[in-house]
PDB file of N, CA and C in Angstrom:
ATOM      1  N   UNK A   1       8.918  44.451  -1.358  1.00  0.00           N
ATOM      2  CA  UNK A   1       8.043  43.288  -1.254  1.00  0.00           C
ATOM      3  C   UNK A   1       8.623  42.307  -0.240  1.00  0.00           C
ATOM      4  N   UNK A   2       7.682  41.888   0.255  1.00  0.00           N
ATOM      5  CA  UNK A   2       7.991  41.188   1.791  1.00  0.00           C
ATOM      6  C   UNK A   2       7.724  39.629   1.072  1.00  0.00           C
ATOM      7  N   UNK A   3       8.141  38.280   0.815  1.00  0.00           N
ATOM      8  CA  UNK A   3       7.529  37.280   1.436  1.00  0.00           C
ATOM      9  C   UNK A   3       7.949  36.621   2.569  1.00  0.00           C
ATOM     10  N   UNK A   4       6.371  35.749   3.103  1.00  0.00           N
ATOM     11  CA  UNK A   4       6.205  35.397   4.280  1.00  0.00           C
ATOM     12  C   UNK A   4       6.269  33.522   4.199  1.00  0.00           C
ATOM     13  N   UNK A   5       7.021  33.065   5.012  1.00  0.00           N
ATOM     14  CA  UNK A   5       6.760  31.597   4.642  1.00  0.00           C
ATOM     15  C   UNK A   5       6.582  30.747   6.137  1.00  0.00           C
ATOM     16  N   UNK A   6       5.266  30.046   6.490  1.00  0.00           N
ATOM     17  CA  UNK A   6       5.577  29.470   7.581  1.00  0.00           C
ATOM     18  C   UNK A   6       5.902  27.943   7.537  1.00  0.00           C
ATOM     19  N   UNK A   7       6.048  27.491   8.619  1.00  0.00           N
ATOM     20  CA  UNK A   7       6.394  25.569   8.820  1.00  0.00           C
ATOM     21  C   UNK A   7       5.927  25.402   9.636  1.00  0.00           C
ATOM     22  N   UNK A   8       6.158  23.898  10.087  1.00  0.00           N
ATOM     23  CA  UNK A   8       6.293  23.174  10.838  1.00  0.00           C
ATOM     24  C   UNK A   8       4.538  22.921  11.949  1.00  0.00           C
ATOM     25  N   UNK A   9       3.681  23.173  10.587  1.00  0.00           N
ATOM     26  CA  UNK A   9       2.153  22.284  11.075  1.00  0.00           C
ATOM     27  C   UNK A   9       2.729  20.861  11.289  1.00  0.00           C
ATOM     28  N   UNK A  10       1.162  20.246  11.299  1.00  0.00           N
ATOM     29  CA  UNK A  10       1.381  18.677  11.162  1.00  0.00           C
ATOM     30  C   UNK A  10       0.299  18.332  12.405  1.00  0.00           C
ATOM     31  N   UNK A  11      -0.242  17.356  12.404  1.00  0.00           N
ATOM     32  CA  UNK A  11      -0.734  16.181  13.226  1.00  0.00           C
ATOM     33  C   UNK A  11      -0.126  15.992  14.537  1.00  0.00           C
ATOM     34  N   UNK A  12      -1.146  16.113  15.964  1.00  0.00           N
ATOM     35  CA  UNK A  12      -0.541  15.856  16.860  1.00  0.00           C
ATOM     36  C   UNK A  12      -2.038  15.680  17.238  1.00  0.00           C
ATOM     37  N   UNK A  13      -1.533  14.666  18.908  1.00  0.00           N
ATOM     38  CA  UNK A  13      -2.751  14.323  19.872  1.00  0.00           C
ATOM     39  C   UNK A  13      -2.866  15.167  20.972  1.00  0.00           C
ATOM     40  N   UNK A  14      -3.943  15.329  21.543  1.00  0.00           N
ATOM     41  CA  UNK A  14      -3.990  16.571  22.370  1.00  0.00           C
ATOM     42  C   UNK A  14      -3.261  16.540  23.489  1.00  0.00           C
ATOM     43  N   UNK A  15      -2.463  17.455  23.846  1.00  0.00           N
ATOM     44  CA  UNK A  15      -1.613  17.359  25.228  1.00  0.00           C
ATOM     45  C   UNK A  15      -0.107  17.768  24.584  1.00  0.00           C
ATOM     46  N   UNK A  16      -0.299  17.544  23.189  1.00  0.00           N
ATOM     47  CA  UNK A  16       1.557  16.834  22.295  1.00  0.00           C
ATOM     48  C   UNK A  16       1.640  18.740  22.120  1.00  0.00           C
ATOM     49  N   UNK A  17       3.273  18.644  21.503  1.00  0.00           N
ATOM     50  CA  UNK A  17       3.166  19.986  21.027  1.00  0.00           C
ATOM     51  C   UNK A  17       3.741  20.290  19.751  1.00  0.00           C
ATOM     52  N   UNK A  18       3.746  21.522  18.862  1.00  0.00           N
ATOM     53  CA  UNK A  18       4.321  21.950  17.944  1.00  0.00           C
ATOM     54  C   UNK A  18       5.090  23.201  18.120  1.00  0.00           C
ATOM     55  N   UNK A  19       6.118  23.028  17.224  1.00  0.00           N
ATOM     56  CA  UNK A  19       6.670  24.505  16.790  1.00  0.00           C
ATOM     57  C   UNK A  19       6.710  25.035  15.610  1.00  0.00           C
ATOM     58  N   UNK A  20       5.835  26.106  15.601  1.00  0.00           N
ATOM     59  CA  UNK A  20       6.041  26.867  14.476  1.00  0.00           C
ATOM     60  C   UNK A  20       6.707  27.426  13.943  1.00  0.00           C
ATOM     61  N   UNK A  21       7.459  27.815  12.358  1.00  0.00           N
ATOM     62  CA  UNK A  21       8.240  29.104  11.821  1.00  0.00           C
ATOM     63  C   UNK A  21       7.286  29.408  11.150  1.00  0.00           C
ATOM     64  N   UNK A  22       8.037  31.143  11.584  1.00  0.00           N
ATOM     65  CA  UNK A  22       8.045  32.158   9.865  1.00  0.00           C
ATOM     66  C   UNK A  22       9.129  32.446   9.858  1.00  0.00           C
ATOM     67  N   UNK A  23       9.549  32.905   8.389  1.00  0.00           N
ATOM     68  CA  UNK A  23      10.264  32.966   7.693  1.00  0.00           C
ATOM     69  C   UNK A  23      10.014  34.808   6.645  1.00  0.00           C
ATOM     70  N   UNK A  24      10.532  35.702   7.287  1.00  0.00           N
ATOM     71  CA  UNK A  24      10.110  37.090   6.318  1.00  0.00           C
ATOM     72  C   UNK A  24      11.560  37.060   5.410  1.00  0.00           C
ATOM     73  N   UNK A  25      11.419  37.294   4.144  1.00  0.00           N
ATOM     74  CA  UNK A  25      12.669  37.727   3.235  1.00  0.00           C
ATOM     75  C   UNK A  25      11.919  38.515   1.856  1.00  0.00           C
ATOM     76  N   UNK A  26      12.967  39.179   1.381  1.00  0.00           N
ATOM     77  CA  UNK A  26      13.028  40.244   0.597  1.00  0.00           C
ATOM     78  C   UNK A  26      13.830  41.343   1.054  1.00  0.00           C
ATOM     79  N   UNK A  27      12.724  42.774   0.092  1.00  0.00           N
ATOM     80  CA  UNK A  27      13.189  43.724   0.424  1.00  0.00           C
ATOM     81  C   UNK A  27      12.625  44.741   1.628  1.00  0.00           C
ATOM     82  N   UNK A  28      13.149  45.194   2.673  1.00  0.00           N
ATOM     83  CA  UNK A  28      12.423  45.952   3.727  1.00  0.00           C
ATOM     84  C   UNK A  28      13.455  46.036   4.560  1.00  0.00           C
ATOM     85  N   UNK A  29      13.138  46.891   4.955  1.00  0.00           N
ATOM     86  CA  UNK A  29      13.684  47.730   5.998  1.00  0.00           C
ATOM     87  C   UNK A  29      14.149  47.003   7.739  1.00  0.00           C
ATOM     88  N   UNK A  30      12.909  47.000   8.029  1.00  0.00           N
ATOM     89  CA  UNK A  30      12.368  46.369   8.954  1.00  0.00           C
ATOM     90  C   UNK A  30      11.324  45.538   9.252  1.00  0.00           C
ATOM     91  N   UNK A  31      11.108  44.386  10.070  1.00  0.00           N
ATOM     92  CA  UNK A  31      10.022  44.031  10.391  1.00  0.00           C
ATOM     93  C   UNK A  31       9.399  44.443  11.985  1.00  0.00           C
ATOM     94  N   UNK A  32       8.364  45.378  11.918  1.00  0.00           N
ATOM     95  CA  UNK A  32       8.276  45.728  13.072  1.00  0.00           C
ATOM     96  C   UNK A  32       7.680  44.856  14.009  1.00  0.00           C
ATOM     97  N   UNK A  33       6.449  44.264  13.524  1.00  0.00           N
ATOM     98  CA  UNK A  33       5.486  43.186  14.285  1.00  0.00           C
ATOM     99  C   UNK A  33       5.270  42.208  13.608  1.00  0.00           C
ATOM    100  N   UNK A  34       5.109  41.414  14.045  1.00  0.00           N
ATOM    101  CA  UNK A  34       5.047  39.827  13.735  1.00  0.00           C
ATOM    102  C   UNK A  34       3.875  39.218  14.657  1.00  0.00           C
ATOM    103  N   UNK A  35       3.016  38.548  13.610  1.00  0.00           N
ATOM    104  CA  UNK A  35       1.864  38.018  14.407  1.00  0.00           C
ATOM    105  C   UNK A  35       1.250  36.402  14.187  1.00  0.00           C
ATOM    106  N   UNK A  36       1.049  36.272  14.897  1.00  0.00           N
ATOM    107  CA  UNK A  36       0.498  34.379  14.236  1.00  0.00           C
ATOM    108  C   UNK A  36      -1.243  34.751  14.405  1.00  0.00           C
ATOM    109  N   UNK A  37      -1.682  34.243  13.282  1.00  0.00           N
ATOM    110  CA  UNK A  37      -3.384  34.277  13.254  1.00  0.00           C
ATOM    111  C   UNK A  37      -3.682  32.874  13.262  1.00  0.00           C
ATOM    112  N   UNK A  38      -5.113  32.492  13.207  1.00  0.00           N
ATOM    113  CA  UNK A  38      -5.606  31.263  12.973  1.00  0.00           C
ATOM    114  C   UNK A  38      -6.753  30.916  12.775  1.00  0.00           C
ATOM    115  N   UNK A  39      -7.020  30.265  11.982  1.00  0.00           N
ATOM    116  CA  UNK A  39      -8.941  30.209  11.221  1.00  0.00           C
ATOM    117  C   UNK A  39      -8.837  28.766  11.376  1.00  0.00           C
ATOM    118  N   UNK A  40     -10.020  28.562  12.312  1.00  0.00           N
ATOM    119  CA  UNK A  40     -10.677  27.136  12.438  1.00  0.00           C
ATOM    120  C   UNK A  40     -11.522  26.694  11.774  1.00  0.00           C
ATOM    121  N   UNK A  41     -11.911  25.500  11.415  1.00  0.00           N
ATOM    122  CA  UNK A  41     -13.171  25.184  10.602  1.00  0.00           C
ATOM    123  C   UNK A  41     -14.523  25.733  10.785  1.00  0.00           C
ATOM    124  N   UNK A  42     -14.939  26.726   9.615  1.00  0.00           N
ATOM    125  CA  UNK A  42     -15.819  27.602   9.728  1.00  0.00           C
ATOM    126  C   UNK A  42     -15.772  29.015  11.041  1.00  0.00           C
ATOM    127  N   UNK A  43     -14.451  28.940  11.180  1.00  0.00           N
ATOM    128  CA  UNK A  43     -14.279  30.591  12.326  1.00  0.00           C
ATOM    129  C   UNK A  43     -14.031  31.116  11.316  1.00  0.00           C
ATOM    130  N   UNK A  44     -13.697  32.376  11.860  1.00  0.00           N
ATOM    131  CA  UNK A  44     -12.808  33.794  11.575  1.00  0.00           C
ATOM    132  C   UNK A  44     -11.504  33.453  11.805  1.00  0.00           C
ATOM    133  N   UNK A  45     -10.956  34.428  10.965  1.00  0.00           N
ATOM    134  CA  UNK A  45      -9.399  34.504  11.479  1.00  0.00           C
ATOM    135  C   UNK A  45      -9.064  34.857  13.089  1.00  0.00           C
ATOM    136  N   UNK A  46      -8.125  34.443  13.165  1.00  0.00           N
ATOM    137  CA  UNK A  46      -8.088  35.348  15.199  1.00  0.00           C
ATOM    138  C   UNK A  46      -6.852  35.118  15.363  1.00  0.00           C
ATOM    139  N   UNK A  47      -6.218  36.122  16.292  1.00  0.00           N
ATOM    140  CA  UNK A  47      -4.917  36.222  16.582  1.00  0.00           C
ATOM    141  C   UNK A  47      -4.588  35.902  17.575  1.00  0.00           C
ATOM    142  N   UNK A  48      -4.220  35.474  17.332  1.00  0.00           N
ATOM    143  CA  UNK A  48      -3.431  33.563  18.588  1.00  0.00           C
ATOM    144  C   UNK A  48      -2.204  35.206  19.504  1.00  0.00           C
ATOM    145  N   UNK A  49      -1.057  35.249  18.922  1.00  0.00           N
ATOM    146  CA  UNK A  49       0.376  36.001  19.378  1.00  0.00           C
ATOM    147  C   UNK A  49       0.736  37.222  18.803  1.00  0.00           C
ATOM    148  N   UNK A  50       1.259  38.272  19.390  1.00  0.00           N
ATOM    149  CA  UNK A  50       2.178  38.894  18.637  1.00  0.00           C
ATOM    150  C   UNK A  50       3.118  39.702  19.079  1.00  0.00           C
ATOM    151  N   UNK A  51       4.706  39.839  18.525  1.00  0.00           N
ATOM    152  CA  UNK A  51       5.612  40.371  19.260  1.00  0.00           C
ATOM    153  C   UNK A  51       5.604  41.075  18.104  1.00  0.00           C
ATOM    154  N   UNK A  52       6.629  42.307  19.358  1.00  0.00           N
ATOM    155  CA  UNK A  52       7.199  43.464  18.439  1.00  0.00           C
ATOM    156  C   UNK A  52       8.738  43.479  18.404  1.00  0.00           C
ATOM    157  N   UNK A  53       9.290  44.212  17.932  1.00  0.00           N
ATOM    158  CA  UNK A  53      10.340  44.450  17.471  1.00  0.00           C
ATOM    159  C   UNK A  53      11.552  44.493  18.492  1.00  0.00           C
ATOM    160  N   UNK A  54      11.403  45.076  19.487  1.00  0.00           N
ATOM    161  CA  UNK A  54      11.655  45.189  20.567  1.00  0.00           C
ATOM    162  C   UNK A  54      11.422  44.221  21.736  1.00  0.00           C
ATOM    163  N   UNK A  55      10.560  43.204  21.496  1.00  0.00           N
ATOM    164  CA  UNK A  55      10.130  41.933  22.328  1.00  0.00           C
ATOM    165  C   UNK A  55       9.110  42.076  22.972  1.00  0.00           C
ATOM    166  N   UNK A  56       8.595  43.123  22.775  1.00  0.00           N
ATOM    167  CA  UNK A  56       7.063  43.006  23.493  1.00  0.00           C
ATOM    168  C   UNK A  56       6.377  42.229  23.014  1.00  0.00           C
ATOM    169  N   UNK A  57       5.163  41.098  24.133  1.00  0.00           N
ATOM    170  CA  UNK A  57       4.721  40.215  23.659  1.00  0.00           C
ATOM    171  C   UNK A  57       3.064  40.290  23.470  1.00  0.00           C
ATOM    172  N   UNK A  58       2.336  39.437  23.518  1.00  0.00           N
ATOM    173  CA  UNK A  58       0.540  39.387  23.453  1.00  0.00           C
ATOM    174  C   UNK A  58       0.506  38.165  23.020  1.00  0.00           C
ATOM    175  N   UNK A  59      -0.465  37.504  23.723  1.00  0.00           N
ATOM    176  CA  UNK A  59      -0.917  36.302  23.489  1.00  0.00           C
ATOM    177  C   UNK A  59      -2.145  36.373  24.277  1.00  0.00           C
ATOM    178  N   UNK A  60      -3.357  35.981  23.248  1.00  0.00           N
ATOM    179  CA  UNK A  60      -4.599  35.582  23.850  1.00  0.00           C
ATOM    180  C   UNK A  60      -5.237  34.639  24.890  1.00  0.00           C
ATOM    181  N   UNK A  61      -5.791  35.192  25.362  1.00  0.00           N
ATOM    182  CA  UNK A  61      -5.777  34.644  26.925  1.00  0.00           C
ATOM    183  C   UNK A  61      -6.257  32.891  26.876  1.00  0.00           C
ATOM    184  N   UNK A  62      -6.375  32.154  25.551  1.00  0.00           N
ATOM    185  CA  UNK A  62      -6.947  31.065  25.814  1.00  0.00           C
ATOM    186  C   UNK A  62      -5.768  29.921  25.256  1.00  0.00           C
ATOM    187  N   UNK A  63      -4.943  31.037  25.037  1.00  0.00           N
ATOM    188  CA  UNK A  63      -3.107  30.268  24.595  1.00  0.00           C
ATOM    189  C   UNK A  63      -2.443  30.608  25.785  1.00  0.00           C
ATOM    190  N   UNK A  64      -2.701  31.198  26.781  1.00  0.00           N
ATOM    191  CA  UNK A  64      -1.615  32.104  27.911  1.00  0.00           C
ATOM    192  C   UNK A  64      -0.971  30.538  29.298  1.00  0.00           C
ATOM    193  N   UNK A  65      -0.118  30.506  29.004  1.00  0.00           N
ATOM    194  CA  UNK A  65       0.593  29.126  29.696  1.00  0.00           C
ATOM    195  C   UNK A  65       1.066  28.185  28.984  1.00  0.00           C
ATOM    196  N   UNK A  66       0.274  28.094  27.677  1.00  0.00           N
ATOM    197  CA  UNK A  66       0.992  26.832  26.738  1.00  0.00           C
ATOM    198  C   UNK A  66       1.333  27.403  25.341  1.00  0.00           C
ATOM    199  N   UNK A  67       1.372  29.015  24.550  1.00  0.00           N
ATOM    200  CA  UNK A  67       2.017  29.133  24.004  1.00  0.00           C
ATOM    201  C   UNK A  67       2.830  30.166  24.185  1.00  0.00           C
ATOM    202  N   UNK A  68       3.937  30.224  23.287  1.00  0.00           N
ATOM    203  CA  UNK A  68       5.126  31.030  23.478  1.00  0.00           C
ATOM    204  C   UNK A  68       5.132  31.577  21.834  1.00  0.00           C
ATOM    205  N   UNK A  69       5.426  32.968  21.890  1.00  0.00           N
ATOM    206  CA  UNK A  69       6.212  33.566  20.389  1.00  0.00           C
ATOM    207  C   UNK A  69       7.184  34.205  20.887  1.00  0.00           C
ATOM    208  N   UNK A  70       8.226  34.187  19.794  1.00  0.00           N
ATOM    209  CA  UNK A  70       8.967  34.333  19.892  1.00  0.00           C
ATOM    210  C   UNK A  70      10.099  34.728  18.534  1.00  0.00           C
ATOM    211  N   UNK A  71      11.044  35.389  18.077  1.00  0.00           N
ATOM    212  CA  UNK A  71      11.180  36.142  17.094  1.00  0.00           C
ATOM    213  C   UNK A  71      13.198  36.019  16.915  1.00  0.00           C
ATOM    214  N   UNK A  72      14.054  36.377  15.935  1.00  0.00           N
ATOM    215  CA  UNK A  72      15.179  36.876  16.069  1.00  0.00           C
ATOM    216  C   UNK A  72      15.059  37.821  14.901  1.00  0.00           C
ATOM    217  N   UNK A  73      15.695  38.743  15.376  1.00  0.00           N
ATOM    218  CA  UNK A  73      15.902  40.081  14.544  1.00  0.00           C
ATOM    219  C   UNK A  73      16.713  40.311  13.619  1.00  0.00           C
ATOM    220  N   UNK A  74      17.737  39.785  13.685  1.00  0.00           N
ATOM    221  CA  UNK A  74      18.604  39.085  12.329  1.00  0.00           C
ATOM    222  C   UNK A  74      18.313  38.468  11.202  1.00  0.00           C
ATOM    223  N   UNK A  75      17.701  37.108  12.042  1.00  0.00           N
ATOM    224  CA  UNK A  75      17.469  36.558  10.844  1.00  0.00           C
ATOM    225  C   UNK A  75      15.836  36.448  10.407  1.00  0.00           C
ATOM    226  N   UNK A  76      15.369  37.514  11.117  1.00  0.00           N
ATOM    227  CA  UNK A  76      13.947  37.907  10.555  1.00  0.00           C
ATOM    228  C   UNK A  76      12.900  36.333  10.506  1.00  0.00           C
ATOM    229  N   UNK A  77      13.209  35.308  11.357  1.00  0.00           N
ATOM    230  CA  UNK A  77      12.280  34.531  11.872  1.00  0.00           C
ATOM    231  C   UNK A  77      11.603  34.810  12.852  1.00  0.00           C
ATOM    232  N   UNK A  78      10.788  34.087  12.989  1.00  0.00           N
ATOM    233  CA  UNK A  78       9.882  34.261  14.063  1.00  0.00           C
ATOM    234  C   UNK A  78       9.437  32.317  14.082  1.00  0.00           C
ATOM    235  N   UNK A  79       8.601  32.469  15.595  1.00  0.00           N
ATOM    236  CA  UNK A  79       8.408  31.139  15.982  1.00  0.00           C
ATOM    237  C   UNK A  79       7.268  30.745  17.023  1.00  0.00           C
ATOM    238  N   UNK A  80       6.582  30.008  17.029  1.00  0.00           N
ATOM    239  CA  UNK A  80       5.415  30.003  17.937  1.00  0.00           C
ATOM    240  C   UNK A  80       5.556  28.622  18.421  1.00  0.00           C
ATOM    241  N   UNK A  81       5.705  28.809  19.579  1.00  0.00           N
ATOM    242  CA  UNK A  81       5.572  27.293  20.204  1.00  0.00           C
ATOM    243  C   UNK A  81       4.186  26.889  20.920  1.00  0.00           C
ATOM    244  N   UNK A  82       4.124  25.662  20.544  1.00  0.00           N
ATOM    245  CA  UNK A  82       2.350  25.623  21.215  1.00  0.00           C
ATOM    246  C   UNK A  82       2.487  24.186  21.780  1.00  0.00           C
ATOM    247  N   UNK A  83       2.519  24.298  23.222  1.00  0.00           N
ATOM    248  CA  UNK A  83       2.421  22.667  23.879  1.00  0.00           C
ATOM    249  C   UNK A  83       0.817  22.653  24.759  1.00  0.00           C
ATOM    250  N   UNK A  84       0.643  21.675  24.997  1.00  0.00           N
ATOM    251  CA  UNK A  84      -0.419  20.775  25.858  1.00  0.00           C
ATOM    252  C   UNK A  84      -2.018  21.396  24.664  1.00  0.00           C
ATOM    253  N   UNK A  85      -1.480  21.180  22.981  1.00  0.00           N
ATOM    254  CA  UNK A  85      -2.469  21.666  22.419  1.00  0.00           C
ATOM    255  C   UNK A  85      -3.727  21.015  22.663  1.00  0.00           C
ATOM    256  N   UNK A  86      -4.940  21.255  22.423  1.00  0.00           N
ATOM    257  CA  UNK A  86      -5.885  21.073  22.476  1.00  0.00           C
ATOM    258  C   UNK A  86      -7.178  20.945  21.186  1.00  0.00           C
ATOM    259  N   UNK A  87      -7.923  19.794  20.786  1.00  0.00           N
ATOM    260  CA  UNK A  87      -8.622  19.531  19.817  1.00  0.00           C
ATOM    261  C   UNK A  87      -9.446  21.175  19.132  1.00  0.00           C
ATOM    262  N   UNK A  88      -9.338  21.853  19.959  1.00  0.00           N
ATOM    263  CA  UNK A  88      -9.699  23.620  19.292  1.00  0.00           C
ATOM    264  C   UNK A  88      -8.872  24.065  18.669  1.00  0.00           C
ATOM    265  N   UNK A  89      -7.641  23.770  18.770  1.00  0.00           N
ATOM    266  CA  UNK A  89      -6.634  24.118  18.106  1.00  0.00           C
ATOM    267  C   UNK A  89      -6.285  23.828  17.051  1.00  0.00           C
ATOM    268  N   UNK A  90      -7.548  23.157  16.214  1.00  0.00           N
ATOM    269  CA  UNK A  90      -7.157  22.710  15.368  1.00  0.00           C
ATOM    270  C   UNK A  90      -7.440  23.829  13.982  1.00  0.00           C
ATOM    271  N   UNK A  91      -6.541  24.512  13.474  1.00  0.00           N
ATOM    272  CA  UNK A  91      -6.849  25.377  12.267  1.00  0.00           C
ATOM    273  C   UNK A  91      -5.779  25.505  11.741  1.00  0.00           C
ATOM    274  N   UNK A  92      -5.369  26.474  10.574  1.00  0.00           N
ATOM    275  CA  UNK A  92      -4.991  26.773   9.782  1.00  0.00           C
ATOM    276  C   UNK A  92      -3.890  28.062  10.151  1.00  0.00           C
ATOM    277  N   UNK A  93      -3.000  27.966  10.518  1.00  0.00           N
ATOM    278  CA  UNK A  93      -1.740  28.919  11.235  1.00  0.00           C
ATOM    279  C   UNK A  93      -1.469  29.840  10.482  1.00  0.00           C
ATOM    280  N   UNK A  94      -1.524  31.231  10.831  1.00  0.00           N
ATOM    281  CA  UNK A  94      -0.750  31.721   9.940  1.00  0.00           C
ATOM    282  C   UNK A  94       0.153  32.918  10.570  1.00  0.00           C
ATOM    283  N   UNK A  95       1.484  33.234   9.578  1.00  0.00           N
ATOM    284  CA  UNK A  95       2.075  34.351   9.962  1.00  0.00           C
ATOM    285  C   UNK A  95       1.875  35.529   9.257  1.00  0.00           C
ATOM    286  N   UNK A  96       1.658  36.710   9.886  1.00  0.00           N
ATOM    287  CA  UNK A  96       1.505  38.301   9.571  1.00  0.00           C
ATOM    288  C   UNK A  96       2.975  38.797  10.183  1.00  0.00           C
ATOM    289  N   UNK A  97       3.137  39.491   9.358  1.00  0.00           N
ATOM    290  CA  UNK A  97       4.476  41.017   9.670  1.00  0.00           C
ATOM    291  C   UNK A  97       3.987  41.827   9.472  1.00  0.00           C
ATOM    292  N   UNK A  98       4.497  43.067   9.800  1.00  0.00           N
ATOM    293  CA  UNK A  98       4.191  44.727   9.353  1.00  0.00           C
ATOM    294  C   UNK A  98       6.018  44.972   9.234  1.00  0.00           C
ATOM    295  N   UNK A  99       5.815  45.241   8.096  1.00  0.00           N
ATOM    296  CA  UNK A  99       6.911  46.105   7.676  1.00  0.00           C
ATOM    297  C   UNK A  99       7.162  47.535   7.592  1.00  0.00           C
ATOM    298  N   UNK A 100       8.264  48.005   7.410  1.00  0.00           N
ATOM    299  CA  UNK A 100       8.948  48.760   6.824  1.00  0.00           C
ATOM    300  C   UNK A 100       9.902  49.127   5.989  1.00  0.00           C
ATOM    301  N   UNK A 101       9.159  49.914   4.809  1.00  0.00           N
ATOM    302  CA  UNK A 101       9.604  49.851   3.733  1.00  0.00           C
ATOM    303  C   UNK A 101      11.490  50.232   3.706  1.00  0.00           C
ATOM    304  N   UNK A 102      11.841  51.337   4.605  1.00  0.00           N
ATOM    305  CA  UNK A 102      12.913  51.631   4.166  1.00  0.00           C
ATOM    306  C   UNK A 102      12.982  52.542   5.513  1.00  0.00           C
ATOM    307  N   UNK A 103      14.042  53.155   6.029  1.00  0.00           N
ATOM    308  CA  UNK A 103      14.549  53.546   7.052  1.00  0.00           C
ATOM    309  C   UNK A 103      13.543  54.909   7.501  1.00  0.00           C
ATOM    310  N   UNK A 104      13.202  55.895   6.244  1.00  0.00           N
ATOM    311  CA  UNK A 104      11.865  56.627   6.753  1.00  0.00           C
ATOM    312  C   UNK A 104      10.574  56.490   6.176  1.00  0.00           C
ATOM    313  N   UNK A 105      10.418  55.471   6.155  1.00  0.00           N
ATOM    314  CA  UNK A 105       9.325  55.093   5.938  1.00  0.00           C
ATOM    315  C   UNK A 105       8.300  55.147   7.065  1.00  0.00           C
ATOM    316  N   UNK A 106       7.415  55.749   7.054  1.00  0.00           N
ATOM    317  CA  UNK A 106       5.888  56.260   8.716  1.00  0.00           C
ATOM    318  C   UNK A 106       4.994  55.474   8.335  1.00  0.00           C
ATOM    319  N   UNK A 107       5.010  54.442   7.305  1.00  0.00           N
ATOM    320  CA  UNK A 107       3.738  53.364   7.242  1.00  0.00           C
ATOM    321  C   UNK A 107       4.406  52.328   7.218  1.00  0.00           C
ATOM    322  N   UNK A 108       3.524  51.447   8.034  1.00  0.00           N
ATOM    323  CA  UNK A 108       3.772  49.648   7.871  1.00  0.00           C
ATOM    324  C   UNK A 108       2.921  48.640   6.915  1.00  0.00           C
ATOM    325  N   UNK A 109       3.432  48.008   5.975  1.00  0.00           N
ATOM    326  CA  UNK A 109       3.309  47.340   5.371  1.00  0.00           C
ATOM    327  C   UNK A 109       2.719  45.855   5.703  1.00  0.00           C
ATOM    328  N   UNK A 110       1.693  45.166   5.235  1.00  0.00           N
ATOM    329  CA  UNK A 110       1.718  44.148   5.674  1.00  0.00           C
ATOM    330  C   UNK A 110       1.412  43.320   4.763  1.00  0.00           C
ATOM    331  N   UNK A 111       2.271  41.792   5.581  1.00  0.00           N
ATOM    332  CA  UNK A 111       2.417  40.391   4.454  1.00  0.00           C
ATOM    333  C   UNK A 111       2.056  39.388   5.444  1.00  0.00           C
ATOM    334  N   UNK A 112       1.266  38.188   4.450  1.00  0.00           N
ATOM    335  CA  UNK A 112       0.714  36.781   4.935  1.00  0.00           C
ATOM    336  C   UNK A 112       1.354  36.393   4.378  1.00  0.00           C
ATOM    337  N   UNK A 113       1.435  34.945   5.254  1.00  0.00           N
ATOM    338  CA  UNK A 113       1.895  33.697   4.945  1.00  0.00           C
ATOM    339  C   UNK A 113       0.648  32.181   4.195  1.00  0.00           C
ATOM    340  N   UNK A 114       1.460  31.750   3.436  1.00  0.00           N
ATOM    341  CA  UNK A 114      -0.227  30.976   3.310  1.00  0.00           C
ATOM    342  C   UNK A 114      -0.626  29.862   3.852  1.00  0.00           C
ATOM    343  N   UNK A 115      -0.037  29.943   5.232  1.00  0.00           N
ATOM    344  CA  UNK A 115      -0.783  29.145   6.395  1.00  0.00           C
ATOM    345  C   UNK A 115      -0.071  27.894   6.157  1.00  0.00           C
ATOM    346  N   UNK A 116      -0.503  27.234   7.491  1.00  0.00           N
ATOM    347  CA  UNK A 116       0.373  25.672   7.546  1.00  0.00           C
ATOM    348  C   UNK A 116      -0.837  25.129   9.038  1.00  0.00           C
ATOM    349  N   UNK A 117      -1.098  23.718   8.207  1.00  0.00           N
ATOM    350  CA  UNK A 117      -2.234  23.611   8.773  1.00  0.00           C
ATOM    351  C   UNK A 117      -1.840  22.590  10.097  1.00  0.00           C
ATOM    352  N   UNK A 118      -2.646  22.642  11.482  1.00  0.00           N
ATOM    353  CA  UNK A 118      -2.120  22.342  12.713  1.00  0.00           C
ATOM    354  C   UNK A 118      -3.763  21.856  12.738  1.00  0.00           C
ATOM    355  N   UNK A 119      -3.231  19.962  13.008  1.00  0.00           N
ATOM    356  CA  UNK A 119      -4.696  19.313  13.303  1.00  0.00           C
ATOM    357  C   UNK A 119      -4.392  18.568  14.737  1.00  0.00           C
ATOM    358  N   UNK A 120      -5.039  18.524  15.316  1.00  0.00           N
ATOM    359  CA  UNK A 120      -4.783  17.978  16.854  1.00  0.00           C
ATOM    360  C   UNK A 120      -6.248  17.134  16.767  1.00  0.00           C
ATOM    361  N   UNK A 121      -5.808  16.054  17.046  1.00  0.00           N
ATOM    362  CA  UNK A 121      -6.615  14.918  17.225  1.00  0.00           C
ATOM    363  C   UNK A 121      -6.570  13.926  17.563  1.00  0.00           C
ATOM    364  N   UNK A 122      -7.423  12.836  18.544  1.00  0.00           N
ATOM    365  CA  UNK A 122      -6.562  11.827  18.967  1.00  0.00           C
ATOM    366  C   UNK A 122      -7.038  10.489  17.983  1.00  0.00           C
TER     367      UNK A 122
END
């Protein structure tokens, strides 16, 4: 069992920035991917970032210049930085992992975080 814990929402004016954590602990193996989602008032969920294990990155093309993810493998954080945010940005953050259960384990597991809310407004 994986839990997922994120931080560091909060209130900002548009242009300002935030940094996000997650936080994966328990039991697992590995965390292979790590992803930040985000549901706006009355959207869908949608996936803002996501790195892999190895540092490969993805970020959606309407974050591409002002956010950054970013991860350590140790200590199984992860981190999303988001500057020159913008009043769209305003939703509900969240972190996804895919795990692995145990060293042969061929399926990935996956755990949410229960969001940390990011309001941008002036």
């Amino acid at each position: 069992q994986v839990q997922v814990v994120e931080s560091g929402g909060g209130l900002v004016q548009p242009g300002e920035s935030l940094r996000l954590s997650c936080t994966a602990s328990g039991t697992f193996f590995s965390i292979d991917v790590m992803n930040w989602y985000r549901q706006g008032p009355g959207k869908e969920r949608e996936v803002v970032a996501t790195i892999t294990s190895d540092g490969n990155t993805m970020l959606v093309e309407s974050v591409k210049g002002r956010f950054t993810i970013s991860r350590d493998n140790a200590k199984n954080t992860g981190a999303l930085q988001m500057n020159s945010l913008k009043v769209e940005g305003t939703a509900v953050y969240y972190c996804n992992v895919q795990s692995r259960a145990t060293f042969y384990s061929t399926l990935l597991q996956t755990y949410w975080g229960q969001g940390t809310q990011v309001t941008v407004s002036s």
